[in-house]
N, C-alpha and C. Protein backbone atom coordinates (compact mmCIF):
# COMPACT_ATOMS: atom_id res chain seq x y z
N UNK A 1 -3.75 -25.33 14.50
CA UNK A 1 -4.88 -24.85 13.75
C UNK A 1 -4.39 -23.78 12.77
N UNK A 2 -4.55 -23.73 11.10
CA UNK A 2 -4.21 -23.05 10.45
C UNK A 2 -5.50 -21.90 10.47
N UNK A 3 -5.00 -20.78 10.09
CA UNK A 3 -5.91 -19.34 10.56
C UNK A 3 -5.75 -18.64 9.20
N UNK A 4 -6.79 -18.18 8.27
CA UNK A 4 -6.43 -16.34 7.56
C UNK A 4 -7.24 -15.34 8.43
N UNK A 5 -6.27 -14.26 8.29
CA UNK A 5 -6.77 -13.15 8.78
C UNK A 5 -6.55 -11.93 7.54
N UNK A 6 -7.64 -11.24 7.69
CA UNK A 6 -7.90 -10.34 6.92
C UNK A 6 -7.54 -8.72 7.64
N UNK A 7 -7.13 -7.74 7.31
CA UNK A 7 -6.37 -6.48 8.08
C UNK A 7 -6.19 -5.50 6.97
N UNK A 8 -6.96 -4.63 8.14
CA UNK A 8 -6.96 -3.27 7.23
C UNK A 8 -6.42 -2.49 8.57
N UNK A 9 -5.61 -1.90 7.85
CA UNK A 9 -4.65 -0.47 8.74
C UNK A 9 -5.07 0.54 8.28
N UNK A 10 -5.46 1.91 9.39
CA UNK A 10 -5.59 3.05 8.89
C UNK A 10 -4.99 3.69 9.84
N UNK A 11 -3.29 4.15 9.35
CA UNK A 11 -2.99 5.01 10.05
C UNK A 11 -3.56 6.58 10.05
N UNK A 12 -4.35 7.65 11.18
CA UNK A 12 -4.46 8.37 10.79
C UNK A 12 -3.89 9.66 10.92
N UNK A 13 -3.13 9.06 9.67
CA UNK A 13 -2.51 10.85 9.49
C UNK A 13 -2.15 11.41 8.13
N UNK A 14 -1.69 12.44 7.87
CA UNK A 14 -1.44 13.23 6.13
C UNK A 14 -0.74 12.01 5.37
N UNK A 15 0.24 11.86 6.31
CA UNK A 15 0.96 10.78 4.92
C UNK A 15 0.61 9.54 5.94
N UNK A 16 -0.62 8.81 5.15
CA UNK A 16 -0.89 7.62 5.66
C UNK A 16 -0.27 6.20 5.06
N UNK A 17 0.40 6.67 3.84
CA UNK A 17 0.86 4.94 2.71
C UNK A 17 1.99 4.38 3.56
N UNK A 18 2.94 5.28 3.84
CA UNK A 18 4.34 4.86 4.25
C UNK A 18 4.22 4.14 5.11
N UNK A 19 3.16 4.14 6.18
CA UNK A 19 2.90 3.32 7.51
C UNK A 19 2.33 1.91 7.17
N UNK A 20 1.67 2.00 6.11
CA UNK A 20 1.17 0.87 5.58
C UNK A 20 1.86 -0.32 4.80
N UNK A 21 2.92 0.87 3.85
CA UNK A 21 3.61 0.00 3.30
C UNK A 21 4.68 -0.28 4.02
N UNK A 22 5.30 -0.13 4.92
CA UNK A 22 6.10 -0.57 5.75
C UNK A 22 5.22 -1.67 6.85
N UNK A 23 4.40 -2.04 7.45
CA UNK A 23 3.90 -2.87 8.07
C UNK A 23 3.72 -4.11 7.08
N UNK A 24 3.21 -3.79 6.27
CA UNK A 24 3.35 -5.37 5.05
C UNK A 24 4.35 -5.89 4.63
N UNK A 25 5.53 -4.94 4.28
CA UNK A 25 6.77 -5.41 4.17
C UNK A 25 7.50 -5.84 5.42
N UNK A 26 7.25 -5.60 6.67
CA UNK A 26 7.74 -6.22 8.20
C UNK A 26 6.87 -7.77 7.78
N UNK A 27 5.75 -7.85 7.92
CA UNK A 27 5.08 -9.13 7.79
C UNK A 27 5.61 -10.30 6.75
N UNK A 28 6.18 -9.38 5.72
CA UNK A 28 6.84 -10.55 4.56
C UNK A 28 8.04 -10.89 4.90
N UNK A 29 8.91 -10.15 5.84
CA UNK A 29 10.03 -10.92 6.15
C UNK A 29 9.69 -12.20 6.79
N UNK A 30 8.61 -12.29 7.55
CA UNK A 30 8.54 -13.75 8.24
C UNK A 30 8.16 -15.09 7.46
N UNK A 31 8.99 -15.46 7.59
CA UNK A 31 9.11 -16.68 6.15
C UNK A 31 8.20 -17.85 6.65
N UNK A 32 7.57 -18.25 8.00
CA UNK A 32 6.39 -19.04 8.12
C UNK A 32 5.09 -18.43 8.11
N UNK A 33 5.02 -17.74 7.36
CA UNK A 33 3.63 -17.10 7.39
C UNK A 33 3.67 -16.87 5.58
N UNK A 34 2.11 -16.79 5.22
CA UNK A 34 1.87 -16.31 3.58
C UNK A 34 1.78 -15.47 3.76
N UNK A 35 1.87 -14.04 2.63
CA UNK A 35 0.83 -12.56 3.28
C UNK A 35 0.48 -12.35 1.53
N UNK A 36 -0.36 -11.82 1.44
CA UNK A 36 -0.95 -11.38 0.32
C UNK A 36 -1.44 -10.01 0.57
N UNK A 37 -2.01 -8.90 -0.51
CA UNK A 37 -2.16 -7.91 -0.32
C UNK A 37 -2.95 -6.85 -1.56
N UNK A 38 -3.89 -6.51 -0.90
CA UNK A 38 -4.40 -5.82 -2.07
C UNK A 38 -4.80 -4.45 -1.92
N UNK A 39 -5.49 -3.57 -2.46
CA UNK A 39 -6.00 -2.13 -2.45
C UNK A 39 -6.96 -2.15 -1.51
N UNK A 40 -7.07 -3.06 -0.58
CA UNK A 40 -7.98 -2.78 0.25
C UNK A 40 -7.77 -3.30 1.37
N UNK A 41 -7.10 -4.17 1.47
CA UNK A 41 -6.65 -4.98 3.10
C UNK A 41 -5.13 -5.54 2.53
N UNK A 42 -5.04 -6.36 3.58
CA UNK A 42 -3.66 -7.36 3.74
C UNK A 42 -4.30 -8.58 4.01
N UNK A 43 -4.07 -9.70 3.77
CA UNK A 43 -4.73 -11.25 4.39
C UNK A 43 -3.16 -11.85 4.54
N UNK A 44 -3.17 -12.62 5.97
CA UNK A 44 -2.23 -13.66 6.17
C UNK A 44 -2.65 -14.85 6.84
N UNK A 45 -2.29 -16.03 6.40
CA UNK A 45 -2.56 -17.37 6.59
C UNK A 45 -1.08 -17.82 7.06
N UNK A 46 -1.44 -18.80 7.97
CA UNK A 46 -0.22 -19.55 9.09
C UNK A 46 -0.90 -20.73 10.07
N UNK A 47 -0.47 -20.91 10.62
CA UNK A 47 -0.55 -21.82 12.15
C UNK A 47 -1.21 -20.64 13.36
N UNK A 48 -2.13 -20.70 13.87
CA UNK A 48 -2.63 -19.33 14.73
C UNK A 48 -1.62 -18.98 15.69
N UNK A 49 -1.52 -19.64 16.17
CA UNK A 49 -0.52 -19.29 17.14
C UNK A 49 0.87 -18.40 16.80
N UNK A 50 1.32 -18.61 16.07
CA UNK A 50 2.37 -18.05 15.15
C UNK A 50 1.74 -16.75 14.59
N UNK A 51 0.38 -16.61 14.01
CA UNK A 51 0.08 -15.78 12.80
C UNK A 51 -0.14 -14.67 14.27
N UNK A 52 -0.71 -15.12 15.24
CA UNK A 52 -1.12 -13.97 16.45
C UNK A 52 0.36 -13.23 16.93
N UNK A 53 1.05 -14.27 17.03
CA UNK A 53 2.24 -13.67 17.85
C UNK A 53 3.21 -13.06 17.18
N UNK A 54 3.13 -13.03 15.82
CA UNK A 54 3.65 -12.20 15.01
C UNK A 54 3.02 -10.74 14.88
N UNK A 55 1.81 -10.55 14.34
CA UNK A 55 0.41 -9.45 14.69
C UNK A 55 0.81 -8.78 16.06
N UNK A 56 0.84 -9.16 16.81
CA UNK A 56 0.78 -8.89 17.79
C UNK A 56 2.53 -8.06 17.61
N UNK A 57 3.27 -8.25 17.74
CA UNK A 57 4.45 -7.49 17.43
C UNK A 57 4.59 -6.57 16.56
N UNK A 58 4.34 -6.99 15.36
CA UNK A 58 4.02 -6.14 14.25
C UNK A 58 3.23 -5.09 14.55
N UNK A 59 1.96 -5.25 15.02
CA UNK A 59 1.05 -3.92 15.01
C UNK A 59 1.97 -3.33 16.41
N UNK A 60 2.00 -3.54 17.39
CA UNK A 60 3.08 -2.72 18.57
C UNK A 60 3.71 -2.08 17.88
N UNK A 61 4.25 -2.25 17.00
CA UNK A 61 5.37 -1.52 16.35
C UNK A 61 5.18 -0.21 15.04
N UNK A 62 3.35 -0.54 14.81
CA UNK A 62 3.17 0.54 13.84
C UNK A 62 2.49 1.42 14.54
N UNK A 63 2.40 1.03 16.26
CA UNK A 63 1.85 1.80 17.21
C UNK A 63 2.52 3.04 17.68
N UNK A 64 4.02 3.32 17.03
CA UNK A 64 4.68 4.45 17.06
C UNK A 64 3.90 5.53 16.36
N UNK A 65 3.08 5.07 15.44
CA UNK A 65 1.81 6.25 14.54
C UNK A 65 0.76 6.75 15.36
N UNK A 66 0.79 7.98 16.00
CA UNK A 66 0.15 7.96 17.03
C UNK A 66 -1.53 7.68 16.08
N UNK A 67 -2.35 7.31 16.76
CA UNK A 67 -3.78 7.16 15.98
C UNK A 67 -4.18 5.80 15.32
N UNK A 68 -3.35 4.82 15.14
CA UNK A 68 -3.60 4.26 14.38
C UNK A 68 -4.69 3.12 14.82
N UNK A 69 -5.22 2.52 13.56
CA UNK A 69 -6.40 1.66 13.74
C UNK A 69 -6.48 0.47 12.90
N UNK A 70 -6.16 -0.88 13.33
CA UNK A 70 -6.61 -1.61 12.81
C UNK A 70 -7.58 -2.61 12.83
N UNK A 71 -8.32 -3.15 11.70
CA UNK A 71 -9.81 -3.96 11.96
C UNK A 71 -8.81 -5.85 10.98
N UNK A 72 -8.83 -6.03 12.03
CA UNK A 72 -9.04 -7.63 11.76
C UNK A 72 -10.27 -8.32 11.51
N UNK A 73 -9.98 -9.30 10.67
CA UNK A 73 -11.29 -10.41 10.79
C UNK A 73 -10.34 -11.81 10.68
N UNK A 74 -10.39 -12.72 11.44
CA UNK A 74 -10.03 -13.32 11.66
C UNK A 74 -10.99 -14.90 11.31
N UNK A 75 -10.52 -16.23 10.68
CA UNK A 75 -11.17 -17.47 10.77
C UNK A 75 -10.24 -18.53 10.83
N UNK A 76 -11.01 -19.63 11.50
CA UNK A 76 -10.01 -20.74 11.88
C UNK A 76 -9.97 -21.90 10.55
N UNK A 77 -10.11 -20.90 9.33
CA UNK A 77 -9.31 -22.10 8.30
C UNK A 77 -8.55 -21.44 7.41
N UNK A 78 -8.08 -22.22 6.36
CA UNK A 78 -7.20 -21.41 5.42
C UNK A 78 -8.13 -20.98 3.91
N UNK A 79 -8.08 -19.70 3.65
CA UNK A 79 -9.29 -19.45 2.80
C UNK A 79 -8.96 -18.94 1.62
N UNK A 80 -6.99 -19.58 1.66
CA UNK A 80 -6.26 -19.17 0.65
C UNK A 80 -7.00 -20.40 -0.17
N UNK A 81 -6.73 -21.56 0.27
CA UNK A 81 -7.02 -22.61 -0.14
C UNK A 81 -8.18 -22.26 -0.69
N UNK A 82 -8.95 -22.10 -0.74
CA UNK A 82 -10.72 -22.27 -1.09
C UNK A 82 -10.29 -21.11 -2.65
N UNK A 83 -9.63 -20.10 -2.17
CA UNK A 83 -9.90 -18.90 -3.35
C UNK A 83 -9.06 -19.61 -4.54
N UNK A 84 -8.33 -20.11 -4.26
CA UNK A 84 -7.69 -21.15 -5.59
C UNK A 84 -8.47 -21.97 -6.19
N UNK A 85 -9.55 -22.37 -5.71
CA UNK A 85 -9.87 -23.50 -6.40
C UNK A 85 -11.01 -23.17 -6.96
C-alpha cells in the first residue's frame, strides 16, 4: 500500500531550525522514499511499511531534542500524484 504523510516537527527550543533541517536531510538519504518540503511541513510518499519504519527511526533519533513534537497526518494513497495533475 503506497502512503503520503504529512509532518510537522517542532523542536522546542531557542535554536529550533537546525533540528529540523537535519531530520529532512536524514529522510532524503533514503533513496526508496520521495520527501518534499516546504515552510510549513515535510510530506513523504513510499510503500507504508517502509515510509513507517523509516519515521519511526528517524524521529527516535531527533528524540535526542529534549521536547520535541511531532504531528503527522497520515493517508493510504499517494497525493503526490493527485497534486500534479
Amino acid at each position: 500500500m503506497i502512503t503520503s504523510i504529512d509532518i510537522s516537527y517542532y523542536p522546542l527550543q531557542e535554536e529550533y531550525i537546525p533540528p529540523i533541517l537535519d531530520f529532512i536531510e536524514r529522510l532524503r538519504k533514503h533513496k526508496n522514499i520521495r520527501v518534499q518540503s516546504n515552510g510549513m511541513s515535510t510530506q513523504v510518499f513510499g510503500e507504508f511499511r517502509l515510509v513507517m519504519e523509516i519515521l519511526r527511526d528517524e524521529i527516535e533519533t531527533s528524540f535526542v531534542v529534549p521536547q520535541s513534537v511531532f504531528v503527522l497526518k497520515i493517508i493510504n494513497s499517494d497525493l503526490q500524484f493527485y497534486s500534479n495533475h
